[in-house]
N, C-alpha and C. Protein backbone atom coordinates (compact mmCIF):
# COMPACT_ATOMS: atom_id res chain seq x y z
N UNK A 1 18.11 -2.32 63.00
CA UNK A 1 18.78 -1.02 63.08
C UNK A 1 18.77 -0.54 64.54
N UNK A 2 20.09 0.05 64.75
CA UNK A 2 20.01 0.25 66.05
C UNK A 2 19.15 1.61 66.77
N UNK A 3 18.42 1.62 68.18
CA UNK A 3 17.67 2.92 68.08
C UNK A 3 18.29 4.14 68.00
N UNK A 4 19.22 4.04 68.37
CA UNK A 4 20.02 5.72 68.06
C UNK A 4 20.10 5.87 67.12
N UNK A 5 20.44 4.87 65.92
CA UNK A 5 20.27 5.46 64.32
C UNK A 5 18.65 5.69 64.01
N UNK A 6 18.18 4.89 64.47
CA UNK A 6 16.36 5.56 64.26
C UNK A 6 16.22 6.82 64.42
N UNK A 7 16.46 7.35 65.85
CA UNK A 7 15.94 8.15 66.37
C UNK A 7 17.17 9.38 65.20
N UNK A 8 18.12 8.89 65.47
CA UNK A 8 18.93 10.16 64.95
C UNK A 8 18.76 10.72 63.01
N UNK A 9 18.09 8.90 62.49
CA UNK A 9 17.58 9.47 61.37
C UNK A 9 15.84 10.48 61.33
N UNK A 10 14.96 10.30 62.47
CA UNK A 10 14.03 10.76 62.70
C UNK A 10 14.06 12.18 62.61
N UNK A 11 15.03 12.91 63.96
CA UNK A 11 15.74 13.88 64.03
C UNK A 11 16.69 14.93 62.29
N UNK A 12 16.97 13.96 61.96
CA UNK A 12 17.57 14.53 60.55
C UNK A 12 16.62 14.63 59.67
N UNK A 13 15.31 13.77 59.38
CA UNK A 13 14.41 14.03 58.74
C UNK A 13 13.38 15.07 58.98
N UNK A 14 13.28 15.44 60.26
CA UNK A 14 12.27 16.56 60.88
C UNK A 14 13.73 18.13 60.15
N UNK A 15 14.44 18.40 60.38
CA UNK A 15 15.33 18.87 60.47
C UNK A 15 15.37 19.56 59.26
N UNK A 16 15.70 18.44 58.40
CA UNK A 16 15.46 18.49 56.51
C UNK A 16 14.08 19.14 56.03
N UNK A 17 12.72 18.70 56.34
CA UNK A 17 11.47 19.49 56.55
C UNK A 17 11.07 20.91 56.64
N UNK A 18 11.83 21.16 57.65
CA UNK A 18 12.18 22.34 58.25
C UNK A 18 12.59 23.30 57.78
N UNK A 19 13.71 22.84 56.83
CA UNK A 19 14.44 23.47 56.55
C UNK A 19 14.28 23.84 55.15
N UNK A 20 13.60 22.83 54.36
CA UNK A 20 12.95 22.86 53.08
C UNK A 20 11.48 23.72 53.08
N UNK A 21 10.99 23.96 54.27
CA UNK A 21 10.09 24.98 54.76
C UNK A 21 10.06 26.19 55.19
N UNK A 22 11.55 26.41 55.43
CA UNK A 22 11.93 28.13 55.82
C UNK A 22 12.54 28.18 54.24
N UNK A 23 13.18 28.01 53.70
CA UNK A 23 13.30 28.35 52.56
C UNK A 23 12.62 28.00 51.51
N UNK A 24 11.05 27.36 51.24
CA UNK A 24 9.88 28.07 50.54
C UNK A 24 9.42 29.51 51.17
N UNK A 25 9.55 29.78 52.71
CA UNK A 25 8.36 30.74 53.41
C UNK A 25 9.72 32.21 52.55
N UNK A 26 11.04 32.01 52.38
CA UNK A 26 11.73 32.42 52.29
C UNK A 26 11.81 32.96 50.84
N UNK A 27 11.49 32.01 49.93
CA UNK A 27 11.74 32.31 48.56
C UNK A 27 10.03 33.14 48.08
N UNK A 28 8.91 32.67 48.80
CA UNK A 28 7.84 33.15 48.71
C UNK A 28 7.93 34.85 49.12
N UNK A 29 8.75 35.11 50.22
CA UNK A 29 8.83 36.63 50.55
C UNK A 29 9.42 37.63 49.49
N UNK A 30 10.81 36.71 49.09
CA UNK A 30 11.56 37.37 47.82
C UNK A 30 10.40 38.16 46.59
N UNK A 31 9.86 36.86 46.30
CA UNK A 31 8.67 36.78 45.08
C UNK A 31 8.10 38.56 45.22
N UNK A 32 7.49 38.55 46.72
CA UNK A 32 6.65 39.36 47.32
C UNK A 32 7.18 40.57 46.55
N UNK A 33 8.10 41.04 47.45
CA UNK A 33 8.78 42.42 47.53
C UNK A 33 9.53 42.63 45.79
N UNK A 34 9.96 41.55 44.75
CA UNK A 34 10.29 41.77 43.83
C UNK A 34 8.94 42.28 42.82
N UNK A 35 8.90 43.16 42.49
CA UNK A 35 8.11 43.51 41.53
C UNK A 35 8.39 43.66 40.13
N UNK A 36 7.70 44.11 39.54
CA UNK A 36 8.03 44.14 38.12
C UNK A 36 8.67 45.87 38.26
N UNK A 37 9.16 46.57 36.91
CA UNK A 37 9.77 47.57 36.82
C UNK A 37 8.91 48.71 36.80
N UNK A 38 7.47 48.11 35.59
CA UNK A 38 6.42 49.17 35.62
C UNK A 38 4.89 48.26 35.50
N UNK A 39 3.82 48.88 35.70
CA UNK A 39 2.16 48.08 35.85
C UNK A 39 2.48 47.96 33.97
N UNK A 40 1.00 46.53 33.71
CA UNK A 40 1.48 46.56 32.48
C UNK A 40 -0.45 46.58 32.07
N UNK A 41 -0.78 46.40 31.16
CA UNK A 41 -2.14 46.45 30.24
C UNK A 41 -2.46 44.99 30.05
N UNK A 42 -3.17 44.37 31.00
CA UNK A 42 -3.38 42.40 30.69
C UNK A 42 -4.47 42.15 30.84
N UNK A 43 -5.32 41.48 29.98
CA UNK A 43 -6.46 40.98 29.84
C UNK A 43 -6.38 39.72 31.09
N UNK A 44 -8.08 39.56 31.42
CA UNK A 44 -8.16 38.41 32.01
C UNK A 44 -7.72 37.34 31.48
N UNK A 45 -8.31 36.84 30.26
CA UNK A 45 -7.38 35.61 29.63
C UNK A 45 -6.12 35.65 29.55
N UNK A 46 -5.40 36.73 29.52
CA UNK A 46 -3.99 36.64 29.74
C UNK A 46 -3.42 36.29 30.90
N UNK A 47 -4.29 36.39 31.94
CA UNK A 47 -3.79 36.54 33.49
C UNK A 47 -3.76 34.86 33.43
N UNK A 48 -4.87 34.13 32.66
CA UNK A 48 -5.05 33.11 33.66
C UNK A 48 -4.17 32.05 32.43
N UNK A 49 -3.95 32.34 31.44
CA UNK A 49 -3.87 31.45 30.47
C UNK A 49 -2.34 30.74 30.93
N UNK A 50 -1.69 31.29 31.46
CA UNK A 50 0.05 30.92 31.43
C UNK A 50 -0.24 30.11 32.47
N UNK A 51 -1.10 30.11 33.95
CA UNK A 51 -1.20 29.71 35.17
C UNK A 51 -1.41 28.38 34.69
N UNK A 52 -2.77 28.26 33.64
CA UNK A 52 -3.37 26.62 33.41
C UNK A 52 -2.15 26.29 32.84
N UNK A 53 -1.47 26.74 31.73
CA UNK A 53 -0.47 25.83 31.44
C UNK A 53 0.65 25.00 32.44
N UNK A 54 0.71 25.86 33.16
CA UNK A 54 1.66 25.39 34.33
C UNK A 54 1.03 24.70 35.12
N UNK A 55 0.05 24.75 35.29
CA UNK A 55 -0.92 23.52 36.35
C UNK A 55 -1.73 22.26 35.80
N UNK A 56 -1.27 22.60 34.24
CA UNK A 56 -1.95 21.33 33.37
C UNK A 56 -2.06 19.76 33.68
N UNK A 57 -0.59 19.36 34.08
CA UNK A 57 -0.27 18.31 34.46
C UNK A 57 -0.94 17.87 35.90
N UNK A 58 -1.35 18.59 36.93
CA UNK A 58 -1.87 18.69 37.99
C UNK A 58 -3.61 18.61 37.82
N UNK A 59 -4.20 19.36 36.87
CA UNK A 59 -4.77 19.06 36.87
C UNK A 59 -5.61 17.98 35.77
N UNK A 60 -4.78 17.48 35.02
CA UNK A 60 -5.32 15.84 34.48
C UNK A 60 -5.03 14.80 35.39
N UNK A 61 -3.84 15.31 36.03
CA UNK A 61 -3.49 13.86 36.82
C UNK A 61 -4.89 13.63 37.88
N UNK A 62 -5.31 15.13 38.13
CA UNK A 62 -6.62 15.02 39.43
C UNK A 62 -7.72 14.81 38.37
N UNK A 63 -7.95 14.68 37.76
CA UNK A 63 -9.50 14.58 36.45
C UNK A 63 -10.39 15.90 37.14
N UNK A 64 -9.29 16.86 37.23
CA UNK A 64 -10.12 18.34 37.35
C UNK A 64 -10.77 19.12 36.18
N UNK A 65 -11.66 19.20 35.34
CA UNK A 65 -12.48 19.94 34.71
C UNK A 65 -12.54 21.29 34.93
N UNK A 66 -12.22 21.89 33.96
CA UNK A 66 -11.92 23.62 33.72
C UNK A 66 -13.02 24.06 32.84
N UNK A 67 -13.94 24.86 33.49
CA UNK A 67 -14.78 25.72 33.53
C UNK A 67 -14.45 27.24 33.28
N UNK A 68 -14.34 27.89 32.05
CA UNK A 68 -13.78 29.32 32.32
C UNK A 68 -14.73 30.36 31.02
N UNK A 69 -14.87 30.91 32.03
CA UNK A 69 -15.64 32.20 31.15
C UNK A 69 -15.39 33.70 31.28
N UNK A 70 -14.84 34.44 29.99
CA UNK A 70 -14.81 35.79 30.94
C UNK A 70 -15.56 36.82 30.00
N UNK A 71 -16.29 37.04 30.79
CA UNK A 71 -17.38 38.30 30.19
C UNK A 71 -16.62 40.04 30.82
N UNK A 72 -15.39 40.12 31.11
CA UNK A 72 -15.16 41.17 30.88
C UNK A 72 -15.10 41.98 29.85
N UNK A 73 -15.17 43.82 30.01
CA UNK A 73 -14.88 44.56 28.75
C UNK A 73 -13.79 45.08 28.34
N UNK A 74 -12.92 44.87 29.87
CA UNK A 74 -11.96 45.79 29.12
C UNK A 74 -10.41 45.34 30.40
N UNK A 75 -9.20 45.52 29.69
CA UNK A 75 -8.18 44.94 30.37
C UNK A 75 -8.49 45.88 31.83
N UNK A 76 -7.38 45.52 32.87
CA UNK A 76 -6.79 45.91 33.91
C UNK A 76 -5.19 46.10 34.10
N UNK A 77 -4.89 47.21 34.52
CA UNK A 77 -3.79 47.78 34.52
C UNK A 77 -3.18 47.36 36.04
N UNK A 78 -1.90 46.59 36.15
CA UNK A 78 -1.22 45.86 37.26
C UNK A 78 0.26 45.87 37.06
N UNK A 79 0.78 45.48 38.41
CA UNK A 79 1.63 44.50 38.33
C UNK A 79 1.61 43.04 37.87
N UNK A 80 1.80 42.69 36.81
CA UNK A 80 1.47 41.79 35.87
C UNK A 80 2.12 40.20 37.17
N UNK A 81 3.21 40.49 37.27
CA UNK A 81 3.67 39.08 38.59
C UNK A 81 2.85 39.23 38.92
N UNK A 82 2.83 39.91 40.25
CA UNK A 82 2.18 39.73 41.26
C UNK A 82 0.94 39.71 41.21
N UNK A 83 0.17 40.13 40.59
CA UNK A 83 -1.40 39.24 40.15
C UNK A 83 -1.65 37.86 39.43
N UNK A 84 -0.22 37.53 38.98
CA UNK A 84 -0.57 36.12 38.38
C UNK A 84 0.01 34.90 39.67
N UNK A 85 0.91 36.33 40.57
CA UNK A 85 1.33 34.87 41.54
C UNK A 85 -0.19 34.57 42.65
N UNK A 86 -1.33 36.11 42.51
CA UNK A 86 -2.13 35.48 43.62
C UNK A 86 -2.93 34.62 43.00
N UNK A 87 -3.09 34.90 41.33
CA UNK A 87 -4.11 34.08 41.01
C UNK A 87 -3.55 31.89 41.06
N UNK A 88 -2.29 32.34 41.30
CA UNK A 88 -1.56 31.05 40.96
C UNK A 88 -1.80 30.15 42.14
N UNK A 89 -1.62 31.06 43.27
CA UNK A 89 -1.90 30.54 44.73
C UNK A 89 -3.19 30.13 44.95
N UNK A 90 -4.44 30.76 44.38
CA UNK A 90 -5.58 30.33 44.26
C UNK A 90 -6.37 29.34 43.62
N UNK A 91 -5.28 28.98 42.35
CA UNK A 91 -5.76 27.62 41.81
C UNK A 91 -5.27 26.58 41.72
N UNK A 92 -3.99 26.88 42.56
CA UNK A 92 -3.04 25.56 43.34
C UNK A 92 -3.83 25.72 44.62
N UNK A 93 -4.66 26.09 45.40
CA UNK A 93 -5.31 25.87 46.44
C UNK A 93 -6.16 24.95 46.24
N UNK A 94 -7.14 25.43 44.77
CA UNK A 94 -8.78 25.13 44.58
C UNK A 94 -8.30 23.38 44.15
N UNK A 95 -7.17 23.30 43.31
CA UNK A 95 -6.78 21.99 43.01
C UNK A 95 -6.71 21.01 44.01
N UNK A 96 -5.48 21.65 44.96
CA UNK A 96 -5.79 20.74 46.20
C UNK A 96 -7.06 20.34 46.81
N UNK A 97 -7.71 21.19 47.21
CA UNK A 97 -8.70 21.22 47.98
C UNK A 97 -9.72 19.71 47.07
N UNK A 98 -9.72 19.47 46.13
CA UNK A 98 -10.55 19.03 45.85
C UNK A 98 -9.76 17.31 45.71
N UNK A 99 -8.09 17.13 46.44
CA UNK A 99 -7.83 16.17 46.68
C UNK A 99 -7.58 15.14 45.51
N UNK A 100 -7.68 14.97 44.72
CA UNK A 100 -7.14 14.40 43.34
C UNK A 100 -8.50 13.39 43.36
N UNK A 101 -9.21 13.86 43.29
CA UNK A 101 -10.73 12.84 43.68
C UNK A 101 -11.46 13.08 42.03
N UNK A 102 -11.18 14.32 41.39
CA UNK A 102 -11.82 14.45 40.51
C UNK A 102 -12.84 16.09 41.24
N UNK A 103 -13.52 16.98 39.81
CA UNK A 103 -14.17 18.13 40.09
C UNK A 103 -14.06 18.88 39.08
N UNK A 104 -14.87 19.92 39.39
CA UNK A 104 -14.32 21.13 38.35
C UNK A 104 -13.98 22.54 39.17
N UNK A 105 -13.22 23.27 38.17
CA UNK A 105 -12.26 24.09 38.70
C UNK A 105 -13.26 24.85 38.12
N UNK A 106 -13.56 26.64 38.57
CA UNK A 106 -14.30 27.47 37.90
C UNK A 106 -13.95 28.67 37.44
N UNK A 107 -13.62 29.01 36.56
CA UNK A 107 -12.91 30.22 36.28
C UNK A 107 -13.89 31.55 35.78
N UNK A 108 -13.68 32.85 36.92
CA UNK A 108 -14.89 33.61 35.72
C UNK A 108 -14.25 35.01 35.67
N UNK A 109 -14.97 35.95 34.76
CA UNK A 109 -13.97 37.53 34.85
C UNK A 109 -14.94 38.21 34.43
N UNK A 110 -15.12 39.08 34.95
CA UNK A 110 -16.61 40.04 34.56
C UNK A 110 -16.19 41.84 35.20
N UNK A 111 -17.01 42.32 34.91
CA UNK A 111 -16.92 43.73 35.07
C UNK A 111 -17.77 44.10 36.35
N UNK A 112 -17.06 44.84 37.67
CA UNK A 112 -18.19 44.84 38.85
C UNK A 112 -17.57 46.12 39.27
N UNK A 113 -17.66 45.96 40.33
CA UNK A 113 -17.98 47.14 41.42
C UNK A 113 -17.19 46.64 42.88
N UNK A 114 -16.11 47.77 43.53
CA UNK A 114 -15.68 47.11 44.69
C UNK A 114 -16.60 47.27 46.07
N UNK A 115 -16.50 46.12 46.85
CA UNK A 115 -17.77 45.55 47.68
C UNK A 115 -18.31 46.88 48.95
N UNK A 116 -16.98 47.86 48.90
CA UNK A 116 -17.45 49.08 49.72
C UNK A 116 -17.50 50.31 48.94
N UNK A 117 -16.40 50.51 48.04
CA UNK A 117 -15.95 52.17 47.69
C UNK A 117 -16.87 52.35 46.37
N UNK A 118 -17.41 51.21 45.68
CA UNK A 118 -18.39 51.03 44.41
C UNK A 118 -16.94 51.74 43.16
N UNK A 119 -16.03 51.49 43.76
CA UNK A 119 -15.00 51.82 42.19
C UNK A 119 -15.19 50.73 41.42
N UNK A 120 -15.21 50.79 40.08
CA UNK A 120 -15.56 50.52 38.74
C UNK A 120 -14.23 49.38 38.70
N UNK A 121 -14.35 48.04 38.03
CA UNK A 121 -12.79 47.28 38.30
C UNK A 121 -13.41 45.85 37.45
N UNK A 122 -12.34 44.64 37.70
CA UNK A 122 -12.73 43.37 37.13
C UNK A 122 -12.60 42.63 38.61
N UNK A 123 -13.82 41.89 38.21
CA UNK A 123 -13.58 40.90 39.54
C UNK A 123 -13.49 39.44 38.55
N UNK A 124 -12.33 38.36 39.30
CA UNK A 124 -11.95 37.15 39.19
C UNK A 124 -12.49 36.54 40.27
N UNK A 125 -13.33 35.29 39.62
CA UNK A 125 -13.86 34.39 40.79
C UNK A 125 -13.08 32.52 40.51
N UNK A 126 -12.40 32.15 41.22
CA UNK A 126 -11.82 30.94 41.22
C UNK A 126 -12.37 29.95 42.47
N UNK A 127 -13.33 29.26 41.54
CA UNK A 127 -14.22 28.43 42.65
C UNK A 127 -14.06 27.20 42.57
N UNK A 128 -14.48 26.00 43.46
CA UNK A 128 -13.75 24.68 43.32
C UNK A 128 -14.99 23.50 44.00
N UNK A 129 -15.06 22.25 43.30
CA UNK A 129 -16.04 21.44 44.35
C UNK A 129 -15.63 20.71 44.93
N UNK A 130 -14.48 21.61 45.94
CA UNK A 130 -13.65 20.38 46.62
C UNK A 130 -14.63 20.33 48.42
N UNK A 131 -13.72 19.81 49.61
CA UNK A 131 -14.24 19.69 50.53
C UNK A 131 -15.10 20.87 51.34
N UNK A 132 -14.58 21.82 50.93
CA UNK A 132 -15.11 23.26 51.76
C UNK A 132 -14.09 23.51 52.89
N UNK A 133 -14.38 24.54 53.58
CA UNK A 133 -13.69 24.83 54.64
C UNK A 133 -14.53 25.37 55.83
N UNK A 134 -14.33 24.98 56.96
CA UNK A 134 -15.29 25.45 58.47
C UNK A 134 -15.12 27.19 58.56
N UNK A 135 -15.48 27.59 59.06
CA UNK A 135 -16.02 29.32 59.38
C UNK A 135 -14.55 29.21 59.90
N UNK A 136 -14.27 28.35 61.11
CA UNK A 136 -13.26 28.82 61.54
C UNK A 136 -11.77 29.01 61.11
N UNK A 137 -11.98 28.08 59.46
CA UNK A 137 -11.02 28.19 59.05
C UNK A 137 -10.80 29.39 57.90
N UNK A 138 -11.79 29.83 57.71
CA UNK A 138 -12.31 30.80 56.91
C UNK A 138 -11.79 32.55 57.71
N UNK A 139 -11.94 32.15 58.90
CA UNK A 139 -11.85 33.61 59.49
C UNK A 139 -10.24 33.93 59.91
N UNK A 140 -9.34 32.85 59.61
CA UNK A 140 -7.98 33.22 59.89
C UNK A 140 -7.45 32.92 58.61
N UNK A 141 -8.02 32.34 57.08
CA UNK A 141 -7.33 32.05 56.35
C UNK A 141 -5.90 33.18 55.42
N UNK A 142 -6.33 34.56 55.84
CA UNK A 142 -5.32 35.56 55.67
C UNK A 142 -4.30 35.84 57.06
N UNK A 143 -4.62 35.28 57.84
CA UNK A 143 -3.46 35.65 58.51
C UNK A 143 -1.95 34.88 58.75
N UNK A 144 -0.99 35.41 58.55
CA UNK A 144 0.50 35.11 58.26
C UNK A 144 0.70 33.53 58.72
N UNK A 145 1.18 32.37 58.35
CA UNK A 145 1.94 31.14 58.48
C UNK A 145 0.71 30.08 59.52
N UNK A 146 -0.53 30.93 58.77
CA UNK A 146 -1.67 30.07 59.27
C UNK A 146 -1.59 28.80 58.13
N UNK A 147 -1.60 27.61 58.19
CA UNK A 147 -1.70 27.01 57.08
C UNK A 147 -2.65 25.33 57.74
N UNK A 148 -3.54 24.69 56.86
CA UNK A 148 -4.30 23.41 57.06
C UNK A 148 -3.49 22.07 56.01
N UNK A 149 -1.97 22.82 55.50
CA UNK A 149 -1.42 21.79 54.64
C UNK A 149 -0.33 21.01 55.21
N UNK A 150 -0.45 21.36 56.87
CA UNK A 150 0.49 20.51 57.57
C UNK A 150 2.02 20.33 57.47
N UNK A 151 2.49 20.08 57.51
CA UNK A 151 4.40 20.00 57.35
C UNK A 151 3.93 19.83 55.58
N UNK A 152 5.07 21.38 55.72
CA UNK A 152 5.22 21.63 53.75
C UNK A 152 4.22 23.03 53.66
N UNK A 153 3.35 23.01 54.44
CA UNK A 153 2.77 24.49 54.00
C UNK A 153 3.37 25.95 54.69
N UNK A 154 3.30 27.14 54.09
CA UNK A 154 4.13 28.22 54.71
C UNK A 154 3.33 28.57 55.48
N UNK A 155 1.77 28.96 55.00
CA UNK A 155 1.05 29.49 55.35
C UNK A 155 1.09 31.01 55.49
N UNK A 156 2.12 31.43 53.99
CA UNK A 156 1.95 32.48 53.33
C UNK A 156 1.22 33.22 52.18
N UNK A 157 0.81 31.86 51.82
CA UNK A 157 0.10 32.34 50.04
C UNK A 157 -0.80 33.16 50.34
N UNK A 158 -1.73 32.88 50.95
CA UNK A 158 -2.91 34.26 51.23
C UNK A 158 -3.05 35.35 51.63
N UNK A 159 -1.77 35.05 52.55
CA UNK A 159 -1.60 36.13 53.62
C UNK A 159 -0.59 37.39 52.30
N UNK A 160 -0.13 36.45 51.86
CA UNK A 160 0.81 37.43 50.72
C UNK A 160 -0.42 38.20 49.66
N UNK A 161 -1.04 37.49 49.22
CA UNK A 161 -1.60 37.48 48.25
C UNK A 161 -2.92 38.43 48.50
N UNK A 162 -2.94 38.69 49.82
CA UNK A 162 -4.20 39.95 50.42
C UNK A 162 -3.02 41.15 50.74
N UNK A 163 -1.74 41.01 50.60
CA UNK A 163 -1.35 42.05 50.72
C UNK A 163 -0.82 42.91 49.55
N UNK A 164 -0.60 41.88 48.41
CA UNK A 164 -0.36 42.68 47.33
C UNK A 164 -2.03 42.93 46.33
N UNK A 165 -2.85 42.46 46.72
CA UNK A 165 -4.12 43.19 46.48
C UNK A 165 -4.25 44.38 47.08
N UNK A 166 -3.98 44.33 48.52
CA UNK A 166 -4.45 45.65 49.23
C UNK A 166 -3.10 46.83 48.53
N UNK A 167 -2.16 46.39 47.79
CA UNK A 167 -1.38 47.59 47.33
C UNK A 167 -1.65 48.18 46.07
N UNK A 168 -2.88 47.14 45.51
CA UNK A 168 -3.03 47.85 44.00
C UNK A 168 -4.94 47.72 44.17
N UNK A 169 -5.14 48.76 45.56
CA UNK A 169 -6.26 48.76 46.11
C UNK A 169 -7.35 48.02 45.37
N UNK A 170 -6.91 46.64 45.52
CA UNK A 170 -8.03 45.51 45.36
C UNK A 170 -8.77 45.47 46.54
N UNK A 171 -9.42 43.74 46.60
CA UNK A 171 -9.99 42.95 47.58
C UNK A 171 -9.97 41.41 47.30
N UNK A 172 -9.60 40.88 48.31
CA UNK A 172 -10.24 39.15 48.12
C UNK A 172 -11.15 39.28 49.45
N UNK A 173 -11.84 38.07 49.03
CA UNK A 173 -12.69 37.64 49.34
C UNK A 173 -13.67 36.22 49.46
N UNK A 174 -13.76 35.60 50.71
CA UNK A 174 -14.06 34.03 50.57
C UNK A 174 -15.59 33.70 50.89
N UNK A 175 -15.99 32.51 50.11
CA UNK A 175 -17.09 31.85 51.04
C UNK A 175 -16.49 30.80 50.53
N UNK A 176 -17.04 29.37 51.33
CA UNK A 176 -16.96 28.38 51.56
C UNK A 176 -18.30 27.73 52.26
N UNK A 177 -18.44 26.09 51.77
CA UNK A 177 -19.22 25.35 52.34
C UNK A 177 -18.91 24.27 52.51
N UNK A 178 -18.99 23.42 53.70
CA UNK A 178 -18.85 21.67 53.74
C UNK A 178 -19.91 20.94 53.91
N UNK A 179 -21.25 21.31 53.35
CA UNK A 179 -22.46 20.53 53.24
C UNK A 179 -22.32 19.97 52.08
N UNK A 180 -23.08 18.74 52.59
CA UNK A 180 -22.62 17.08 51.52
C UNK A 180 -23.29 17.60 50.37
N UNK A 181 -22.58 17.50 49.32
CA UNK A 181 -23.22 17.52 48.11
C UNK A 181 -23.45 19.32 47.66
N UNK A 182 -22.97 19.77 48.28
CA UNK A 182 -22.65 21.44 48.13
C UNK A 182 -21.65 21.98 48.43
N UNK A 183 -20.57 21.01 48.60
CA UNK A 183 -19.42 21.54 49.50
C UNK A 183 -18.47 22.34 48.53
N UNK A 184 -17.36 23.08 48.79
CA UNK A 184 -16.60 23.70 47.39
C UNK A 184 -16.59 25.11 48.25
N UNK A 185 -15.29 26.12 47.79
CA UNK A 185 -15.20 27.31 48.07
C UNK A 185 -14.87 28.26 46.69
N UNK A 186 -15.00 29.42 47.20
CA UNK A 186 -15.58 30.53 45.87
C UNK A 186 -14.61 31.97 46.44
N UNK A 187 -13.40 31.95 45.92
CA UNK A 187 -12.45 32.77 46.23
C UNK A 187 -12.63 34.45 45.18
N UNK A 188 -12.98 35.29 44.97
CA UNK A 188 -13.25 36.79 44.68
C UNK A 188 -12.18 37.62 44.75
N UNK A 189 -11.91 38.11 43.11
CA UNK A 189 -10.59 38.85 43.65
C UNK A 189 -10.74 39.90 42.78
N UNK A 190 -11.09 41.76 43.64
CA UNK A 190 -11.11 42.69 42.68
C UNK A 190 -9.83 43.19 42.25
N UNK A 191 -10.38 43.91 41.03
CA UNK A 191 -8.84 45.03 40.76
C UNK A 191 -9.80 46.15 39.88
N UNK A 192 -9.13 47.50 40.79
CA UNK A 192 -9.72 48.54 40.05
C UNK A 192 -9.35 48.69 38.90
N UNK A 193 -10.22 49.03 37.91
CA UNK A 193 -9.44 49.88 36.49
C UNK A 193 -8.87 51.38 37.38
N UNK A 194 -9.02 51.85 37.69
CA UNK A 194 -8.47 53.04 38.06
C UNK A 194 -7.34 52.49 38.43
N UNK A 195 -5.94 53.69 37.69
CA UNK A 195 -4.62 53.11 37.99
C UNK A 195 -3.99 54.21 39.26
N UNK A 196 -4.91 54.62 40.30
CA UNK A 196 -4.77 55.53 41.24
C UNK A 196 -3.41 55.24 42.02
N UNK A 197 -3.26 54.07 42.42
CA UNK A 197 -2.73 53.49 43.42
C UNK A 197 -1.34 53.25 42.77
N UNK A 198 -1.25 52.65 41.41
CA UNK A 198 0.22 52.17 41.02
C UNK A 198 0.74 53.28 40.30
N UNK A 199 0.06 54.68 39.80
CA UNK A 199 0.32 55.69 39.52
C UNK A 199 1.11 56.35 40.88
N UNK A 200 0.84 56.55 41.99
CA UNK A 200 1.45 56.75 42.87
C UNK A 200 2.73 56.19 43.33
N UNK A 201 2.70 55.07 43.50
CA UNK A 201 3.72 53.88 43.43
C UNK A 201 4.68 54.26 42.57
N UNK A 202 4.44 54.66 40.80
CA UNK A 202 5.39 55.32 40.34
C UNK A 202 5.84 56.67 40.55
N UNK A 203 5.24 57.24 41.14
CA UNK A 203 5.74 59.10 41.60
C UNK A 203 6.53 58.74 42.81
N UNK A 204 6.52 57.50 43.49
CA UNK A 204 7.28 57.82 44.65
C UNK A 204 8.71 57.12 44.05
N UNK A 205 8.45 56.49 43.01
CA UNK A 205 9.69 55.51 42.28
C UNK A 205 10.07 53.92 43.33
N UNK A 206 8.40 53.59 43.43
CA UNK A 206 8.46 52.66 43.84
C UNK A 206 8.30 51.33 42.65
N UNK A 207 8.34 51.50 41.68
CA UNK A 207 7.64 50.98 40.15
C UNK A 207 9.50 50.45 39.90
């Protein structure tokens, strides 16, 4: 083959990439800003139950093990999307992360307290025993089109996904480790029962 067709198929393939990458970062923003019409009444098992179905195949093909327990008491009042798209982003992360090697995925839902204001809420913990992640990757993992998934990642999911928490005055929250034989990260995600925030949201007729 001659090199100008190399090079010029090289060129068309970077191109194509590209372009299949501004329009995920593109269709991911849509997602964002579309909301539902009004917050709805959803149990934790409800939040997470539709996600595994859709990631089922992903995770037998990886021999990922699902771990899930939820000792909450009582639903949470949301935007029903947009809490299932962060929780979605979080266990298409924890999947990856653990590389199709095999692991278990950890699912938990319990009744807590938010980590400054002590408001009353459910916290979701989605933890994984995949590689871990370095501090340093830990300390930019919310900021905009940061991404470690190389050509194909937006390096929006988190960054989205801490912003529609911070609108239905949640929190996430990470640790991570890459010590042998302890390695795995532990992603935290509150939501107040108090419907302060999306009550507002509807008085301004943002709902």
């Amino acid at each position: 083959m001659p090199k100008a067709c190399t090079k010029r198929d090289s060129f068309l393939e970077t191109a194509d990439t590209e372009l299949r990458r501004a329009s995920a970062i593109t269709n991911q923003a849509l997602r964002f800003h579309r909301q539902a019409t009004r917050p709805q009444t959803i149990t934790f098992e409800e939040l997470i139950a539709d996600i595994l179905v859709g990631r089922r195949s992903r995770i037998t093909n990886s021999h990922i093990s699902v771990d899930q327990k939820d000792r909450t008491t009582r639903p949470v009042v949301c935007f029903e999307g947009e809490i299932r798209q962060v929780l979605s982003n979080l266990i298409g992360n924890a999947i990856d992360a653990m590389h199709g090697r095999g692991g278990t995925l950890f699912l938990r839902g319990r009744d807590g307290r938010h980590w400054r204001t002590e408001a009353r809420g459910m916290v979701i913990t989605i933890a994984d025993t995949g590689t871990g992640m370095s501090k340093e990757t830990q300390a930019r993992l919310f900021d905009a089109f940061y991404t470690t998934k190389g050509i194909g990642g937006t390096g929006l999911g988190l960054w989205i996904s801490k912003e529609i928490l911070d609108r239905h005055d949640g929190r996430i929250a990470v640790r991570s480790s890459e010590r042998l034989g302890l390695s795995g990260s532990v992603f935290s995600v509150f939501l107040p029962y108090s419907r302060t925030s999306i009550d507002l949201a509807q008085a301004r007729g943002d709902g």
